[in-house]
Every structure is written in structure tokens, then in C-alpha cells.
PDB file of N, CA and C in Angstrom:
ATOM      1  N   UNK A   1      61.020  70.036  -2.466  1.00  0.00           N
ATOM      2  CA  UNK A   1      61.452  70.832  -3.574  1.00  0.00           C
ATOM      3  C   UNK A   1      60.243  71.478  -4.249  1.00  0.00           C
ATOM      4  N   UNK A   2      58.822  70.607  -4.565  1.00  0.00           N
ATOM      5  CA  UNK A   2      58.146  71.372  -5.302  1.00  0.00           C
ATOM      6  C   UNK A   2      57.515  72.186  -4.474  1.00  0.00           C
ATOM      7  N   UNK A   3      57.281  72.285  -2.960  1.00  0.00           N
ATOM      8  CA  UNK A   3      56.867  73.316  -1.896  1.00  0.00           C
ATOM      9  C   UNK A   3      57.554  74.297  -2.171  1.00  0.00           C
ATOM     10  N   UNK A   4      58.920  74.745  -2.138  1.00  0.00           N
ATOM     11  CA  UNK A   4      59.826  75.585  -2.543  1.00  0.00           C
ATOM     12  C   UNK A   4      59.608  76.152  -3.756  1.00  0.00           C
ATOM     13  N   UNK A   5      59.397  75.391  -4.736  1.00  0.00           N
ATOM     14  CA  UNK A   5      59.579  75.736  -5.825  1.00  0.00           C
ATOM     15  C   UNK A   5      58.242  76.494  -6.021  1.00  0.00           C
ATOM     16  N   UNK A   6      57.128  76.263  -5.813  1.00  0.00           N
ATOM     17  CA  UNK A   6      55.484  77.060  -5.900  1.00  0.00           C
ATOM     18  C   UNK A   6      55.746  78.220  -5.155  1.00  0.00           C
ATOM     19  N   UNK A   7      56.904  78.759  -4.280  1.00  0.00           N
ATOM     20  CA  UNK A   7      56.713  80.186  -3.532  1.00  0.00           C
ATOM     21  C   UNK A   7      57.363  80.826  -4.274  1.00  0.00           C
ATOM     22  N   UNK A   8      58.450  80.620  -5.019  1.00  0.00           N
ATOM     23  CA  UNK A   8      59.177  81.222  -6.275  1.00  0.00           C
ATOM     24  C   UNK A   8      58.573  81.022  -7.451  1.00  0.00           C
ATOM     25  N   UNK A   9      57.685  82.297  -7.543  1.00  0.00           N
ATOM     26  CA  UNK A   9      57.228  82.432  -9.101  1.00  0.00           C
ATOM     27  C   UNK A   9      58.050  83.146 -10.146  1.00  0.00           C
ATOM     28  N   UNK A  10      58.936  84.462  -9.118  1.00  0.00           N
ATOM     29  CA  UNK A  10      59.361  85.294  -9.579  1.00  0.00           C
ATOM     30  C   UNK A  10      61.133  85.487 -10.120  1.00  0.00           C
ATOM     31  N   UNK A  11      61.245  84.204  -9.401  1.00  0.00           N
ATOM     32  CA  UNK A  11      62.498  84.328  -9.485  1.00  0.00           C
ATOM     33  C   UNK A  11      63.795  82.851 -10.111  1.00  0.00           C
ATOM     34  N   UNK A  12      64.636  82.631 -10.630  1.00  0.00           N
ATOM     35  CA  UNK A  12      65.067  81.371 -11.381  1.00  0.00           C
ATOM     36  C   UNK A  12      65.754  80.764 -10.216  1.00  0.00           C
ATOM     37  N   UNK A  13      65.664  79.374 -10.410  1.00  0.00           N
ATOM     38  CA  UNK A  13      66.397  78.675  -9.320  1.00  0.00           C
ATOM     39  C   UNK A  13      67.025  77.653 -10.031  1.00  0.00           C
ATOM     40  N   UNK A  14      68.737  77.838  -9.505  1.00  0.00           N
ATOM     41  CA  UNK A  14      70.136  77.061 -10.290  1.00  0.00           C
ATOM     42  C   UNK A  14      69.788  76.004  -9.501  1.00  0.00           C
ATOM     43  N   UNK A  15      69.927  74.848 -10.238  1.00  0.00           N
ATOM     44  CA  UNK A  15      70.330  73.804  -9.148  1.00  0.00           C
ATOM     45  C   UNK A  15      71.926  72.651 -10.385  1.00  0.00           C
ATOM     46  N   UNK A  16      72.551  73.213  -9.031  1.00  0.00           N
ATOM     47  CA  UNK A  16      74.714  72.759  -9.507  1.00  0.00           C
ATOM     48  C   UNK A  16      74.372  71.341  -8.972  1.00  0.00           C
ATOM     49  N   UNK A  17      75.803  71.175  -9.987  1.00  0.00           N
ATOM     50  CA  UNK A  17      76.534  69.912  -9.286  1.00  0.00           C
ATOM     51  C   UNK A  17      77.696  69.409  -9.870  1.00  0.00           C
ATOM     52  N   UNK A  18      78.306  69.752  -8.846  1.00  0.00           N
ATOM     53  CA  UNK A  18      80.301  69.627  -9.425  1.00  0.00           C
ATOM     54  C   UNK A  18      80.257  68.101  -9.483  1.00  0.00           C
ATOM     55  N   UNK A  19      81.134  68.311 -10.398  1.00  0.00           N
ATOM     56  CA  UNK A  19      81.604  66.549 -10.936  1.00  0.00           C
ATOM     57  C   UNK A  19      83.142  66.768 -10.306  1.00  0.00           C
ATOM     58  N   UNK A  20      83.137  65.619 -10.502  1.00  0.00           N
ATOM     59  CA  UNK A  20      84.366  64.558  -9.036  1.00  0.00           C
ATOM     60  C   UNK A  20      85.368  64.630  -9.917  1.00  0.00           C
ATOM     61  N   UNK A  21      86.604  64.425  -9.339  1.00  0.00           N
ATOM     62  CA  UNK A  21      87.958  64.419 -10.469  1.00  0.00           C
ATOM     63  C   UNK A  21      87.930  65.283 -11.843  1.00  0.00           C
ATOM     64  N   UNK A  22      87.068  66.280 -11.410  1.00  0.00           N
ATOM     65  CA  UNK A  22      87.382  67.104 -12.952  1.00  0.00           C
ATOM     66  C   UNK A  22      88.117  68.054 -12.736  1.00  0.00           C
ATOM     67  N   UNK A  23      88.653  68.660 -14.010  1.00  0.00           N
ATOM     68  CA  UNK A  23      89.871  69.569 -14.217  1.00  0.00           C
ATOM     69  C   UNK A  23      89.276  71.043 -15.009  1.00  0.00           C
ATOM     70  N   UNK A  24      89.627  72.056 -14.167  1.00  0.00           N
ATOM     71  CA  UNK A  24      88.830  73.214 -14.378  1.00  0.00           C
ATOM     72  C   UNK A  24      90.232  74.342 -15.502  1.00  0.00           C
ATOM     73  N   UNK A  25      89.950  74.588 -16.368  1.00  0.00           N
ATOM     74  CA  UNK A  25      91.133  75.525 -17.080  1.00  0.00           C
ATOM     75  C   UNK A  25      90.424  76.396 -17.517  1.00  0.00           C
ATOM     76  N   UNK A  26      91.440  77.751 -17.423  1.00  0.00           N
ATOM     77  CA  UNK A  26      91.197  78.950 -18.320  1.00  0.00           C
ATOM     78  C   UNK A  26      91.651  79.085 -19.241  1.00  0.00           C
ATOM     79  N   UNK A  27      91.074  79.176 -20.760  1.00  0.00           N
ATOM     80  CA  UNK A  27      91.608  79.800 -22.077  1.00  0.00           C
ATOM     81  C   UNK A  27      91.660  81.143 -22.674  1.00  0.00           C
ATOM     82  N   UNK A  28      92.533  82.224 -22.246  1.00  0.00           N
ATOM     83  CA  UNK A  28      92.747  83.199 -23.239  1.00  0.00           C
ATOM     84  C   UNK A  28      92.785  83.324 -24.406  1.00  0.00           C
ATOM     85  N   UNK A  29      92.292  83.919 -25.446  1.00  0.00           N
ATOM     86  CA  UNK A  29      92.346  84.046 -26.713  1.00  0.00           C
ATOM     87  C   UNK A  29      91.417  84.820 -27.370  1.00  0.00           C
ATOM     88  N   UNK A  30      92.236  85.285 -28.810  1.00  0.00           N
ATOM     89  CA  UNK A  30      91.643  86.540 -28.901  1.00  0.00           C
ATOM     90  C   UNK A  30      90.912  86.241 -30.974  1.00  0.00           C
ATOM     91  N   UNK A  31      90.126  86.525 -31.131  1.00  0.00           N
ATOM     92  CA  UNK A  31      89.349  86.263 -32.402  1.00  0.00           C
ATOM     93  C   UNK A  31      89.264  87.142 -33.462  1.00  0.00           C
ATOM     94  N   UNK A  32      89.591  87.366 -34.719  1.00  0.00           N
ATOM     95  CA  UNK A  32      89.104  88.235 -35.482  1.00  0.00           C
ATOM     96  C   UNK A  32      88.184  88.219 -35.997  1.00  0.00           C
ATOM     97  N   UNK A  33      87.160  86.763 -35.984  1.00  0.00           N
ATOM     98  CA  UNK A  33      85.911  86.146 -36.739  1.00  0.00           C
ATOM     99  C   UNK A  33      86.734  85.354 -37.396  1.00  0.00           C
ATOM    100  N   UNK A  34      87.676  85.543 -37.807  1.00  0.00           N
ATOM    101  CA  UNK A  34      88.328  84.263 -38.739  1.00  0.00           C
ATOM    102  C   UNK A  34      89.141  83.400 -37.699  1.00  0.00           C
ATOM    103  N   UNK A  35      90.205  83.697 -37.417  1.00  0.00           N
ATOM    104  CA  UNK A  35      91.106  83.527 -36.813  1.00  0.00           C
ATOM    105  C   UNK A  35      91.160  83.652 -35.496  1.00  0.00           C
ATOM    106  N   UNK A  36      91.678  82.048 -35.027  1.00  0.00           N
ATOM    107  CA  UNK A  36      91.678  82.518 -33.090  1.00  0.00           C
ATOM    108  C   UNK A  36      93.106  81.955 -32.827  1.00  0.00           C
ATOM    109  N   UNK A  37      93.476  83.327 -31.973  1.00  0.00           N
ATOM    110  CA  UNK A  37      94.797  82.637 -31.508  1.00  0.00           C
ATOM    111  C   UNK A  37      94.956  82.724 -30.312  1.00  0.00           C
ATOM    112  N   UNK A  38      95.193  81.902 -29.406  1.00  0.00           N
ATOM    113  CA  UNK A  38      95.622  81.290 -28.006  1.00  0.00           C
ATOM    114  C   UNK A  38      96.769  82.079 -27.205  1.00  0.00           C
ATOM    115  N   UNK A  39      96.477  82.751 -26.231  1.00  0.00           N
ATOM    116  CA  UNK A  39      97.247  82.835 -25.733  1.00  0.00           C
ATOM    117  C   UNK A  39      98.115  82.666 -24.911  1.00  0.00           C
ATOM    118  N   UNK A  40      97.217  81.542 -23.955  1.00  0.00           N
ATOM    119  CA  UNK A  40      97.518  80.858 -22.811  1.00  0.00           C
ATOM    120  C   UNK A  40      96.591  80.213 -22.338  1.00  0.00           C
ATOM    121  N   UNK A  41      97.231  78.713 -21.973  1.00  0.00           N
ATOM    122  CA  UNK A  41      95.836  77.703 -21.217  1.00  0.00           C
ATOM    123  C   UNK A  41      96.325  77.407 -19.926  1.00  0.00           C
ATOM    124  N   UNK A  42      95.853  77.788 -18.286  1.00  0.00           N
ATOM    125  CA  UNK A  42      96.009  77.831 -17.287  1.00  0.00           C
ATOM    126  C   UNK A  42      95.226  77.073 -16.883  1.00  0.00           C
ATOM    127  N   UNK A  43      95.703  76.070 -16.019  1.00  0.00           N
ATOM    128  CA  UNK A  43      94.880  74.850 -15.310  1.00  0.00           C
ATOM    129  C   UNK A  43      94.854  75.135 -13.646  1.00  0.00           C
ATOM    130  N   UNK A  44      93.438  75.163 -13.175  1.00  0.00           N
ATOM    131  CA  UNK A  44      93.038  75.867 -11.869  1.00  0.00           C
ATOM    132  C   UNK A  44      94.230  74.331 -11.070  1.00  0.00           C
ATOM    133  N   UNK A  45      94.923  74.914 -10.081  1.00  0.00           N
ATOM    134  CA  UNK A  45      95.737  74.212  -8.479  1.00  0.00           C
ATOM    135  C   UNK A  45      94.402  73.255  -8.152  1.00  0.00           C
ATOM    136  N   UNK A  46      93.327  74.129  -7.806  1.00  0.00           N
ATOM    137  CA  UNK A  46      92.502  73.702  -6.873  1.00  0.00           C
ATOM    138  C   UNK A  46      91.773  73.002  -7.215  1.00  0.00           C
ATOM    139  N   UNK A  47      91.283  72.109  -6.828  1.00  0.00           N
ATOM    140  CA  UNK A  47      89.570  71.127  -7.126  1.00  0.00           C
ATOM    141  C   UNK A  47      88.661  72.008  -7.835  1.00  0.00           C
ATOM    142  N   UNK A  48      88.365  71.421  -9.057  1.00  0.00           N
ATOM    143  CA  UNK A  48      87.302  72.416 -10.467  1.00  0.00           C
ATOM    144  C   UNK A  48      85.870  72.954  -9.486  1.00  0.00           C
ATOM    145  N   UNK A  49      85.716  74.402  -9.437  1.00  0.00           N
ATOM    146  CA  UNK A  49      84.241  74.884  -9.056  1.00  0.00           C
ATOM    147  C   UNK A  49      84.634  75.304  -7.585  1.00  0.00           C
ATOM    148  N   UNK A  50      85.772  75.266  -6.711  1.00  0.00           N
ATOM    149  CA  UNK A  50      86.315  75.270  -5.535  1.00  0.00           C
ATOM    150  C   UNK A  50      86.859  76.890  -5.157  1.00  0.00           C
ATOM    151  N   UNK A  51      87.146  77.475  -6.007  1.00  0.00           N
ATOM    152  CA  UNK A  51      87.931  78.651  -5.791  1.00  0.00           C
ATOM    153  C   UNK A  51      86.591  79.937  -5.801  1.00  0.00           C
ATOM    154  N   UNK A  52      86.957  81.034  -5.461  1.00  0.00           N
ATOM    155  CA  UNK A  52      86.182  81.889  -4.918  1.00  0.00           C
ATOM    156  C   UNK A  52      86.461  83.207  -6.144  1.00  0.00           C
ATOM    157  N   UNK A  53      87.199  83.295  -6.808  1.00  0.00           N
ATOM    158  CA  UNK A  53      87.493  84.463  -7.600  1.00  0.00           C
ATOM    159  C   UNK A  53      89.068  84.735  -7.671  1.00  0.00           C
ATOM    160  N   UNK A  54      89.266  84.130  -6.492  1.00  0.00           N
ATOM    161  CA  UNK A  54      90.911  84.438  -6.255  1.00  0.00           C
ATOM    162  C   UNK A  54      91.762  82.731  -6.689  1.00  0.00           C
ATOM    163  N   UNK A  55      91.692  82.339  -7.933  1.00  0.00           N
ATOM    164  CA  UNK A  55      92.176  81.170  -7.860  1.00  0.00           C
ATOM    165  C   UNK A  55      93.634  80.885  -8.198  1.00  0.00           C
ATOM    166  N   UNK A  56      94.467  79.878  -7.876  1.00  0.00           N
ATOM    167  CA  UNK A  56      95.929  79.499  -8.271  1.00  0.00           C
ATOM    168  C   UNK A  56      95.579  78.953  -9.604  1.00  0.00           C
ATOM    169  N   UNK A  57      96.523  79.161 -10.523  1.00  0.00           N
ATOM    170  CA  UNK A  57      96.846  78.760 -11.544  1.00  0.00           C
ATOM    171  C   UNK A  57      98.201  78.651 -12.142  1.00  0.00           C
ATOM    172  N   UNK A  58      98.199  77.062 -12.999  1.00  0.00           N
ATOM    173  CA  UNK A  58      99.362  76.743 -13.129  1.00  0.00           C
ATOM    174  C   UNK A  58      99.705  77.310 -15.038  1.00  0.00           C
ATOM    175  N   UNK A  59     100.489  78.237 -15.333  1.00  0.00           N
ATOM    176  CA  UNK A  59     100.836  78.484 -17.074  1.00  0.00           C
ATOM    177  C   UNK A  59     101.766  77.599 -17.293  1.00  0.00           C
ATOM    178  N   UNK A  60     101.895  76.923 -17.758  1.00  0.00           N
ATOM    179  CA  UNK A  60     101.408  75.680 -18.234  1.00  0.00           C
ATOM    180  C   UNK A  60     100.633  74.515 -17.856  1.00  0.00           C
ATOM    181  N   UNK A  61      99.359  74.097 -18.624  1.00  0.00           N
ATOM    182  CA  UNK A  61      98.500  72.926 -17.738  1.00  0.00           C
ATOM    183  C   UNK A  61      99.744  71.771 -17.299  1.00  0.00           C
ATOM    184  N   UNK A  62     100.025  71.355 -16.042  1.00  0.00           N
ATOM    185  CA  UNK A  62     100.261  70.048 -15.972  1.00  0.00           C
ATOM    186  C   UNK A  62      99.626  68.887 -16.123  1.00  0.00           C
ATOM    187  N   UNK A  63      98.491  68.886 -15.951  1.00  0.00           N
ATOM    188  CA  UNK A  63      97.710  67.524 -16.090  1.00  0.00           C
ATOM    189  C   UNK A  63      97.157  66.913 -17.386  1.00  0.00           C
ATOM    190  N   UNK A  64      97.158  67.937 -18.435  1.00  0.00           N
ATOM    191  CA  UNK A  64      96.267  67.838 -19.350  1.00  0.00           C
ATOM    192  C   UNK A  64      97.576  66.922 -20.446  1.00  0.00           C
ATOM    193  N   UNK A  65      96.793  66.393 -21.262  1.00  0.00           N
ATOM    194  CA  UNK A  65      98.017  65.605 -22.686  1.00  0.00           C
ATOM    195  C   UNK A  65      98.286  66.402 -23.356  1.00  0.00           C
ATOM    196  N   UNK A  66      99.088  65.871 -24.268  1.00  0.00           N
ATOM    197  CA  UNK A  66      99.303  66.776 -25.553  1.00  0.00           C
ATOM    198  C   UNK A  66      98.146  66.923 -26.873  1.00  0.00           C
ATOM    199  N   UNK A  67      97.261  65.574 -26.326  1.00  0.00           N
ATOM    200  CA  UNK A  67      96.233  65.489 -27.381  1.00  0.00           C
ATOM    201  C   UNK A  67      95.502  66.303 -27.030  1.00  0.00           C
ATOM    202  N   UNK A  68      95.326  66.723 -25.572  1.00  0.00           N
ATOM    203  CA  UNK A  68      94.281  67.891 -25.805  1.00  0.00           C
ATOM    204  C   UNK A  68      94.840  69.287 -25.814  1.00  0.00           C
ATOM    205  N   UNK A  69      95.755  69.649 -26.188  1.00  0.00           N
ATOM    206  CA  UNK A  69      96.292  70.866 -26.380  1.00  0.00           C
ATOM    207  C   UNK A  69      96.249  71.410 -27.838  1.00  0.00           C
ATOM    208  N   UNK A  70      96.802  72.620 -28.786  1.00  0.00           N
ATOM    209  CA  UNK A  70      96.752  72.864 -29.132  1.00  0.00           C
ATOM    210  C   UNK A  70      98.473  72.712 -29.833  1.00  0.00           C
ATOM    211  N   UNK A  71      97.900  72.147 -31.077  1.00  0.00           N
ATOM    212  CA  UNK A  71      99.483  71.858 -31.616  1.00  0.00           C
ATOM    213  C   UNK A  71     100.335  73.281 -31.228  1.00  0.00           C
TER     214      UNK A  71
END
């Protein structure tokens, strides 16, 4: 790694790492600075970090509680 890393001066290097059993969702919503209101929380089908741009999504999360939702 640090061989690698000394030939890249110029450039940033990500280093990922998907976590196991996690749950990936999208939140719509729109802000006035005061006020945010929700428009929809979609929970990715697929294994979180797995999808390519084109992902399944479920409107309404199934997996998630009610505690973590939004009254």
C-alpha cells in the first residue's frame, strides 16, 4: 500500500468498505430553511452499496420500524 501510495502524489485514493447486513434507503424531501417535509422513504431490494445506478426500490420501507420513521 505505501509503494502505491508514493506513485500517487497527484491524485486522492478512496479506500470503501461495505458493512454486512446493512440497509441502504433513499429520502426525498424538500426544505424551506425552516421546514422539511418528506416525501418519501424508499428502501434499496438489494444488498446496501450493490446496485449500479439502476436500483429496485421498495415505497414503503419494509424492514425499517416505526421508531425509525417519521411520525
Amino acid at each position: 500500500m505505501e509503494a502505491s501510495l508514493s506513485r500517487l502524489t497527484r491524485f486522492a485514493v478512496l479506500i470503501d468498505k461495505f458493512l454486512e447486513e446493512a440497509i441502504e434507503v433513499d429520502v426525498d424531501a424538500i426544505c424551506d430553511g425552516t421546514t422539511v417535509v418528506i416525501g418519501g422513504i424508499m428502501e434499496h431490494i438489494e444488498e446496501a452499496g450493490i446496485h449500479s445506478g439502476d436500483s429496485a426500490c421498495s415505497l414503503h420501507p419494509y424492514s425499517l420500524s416505526a421508531a425509525m420513521l417519521p411520525p
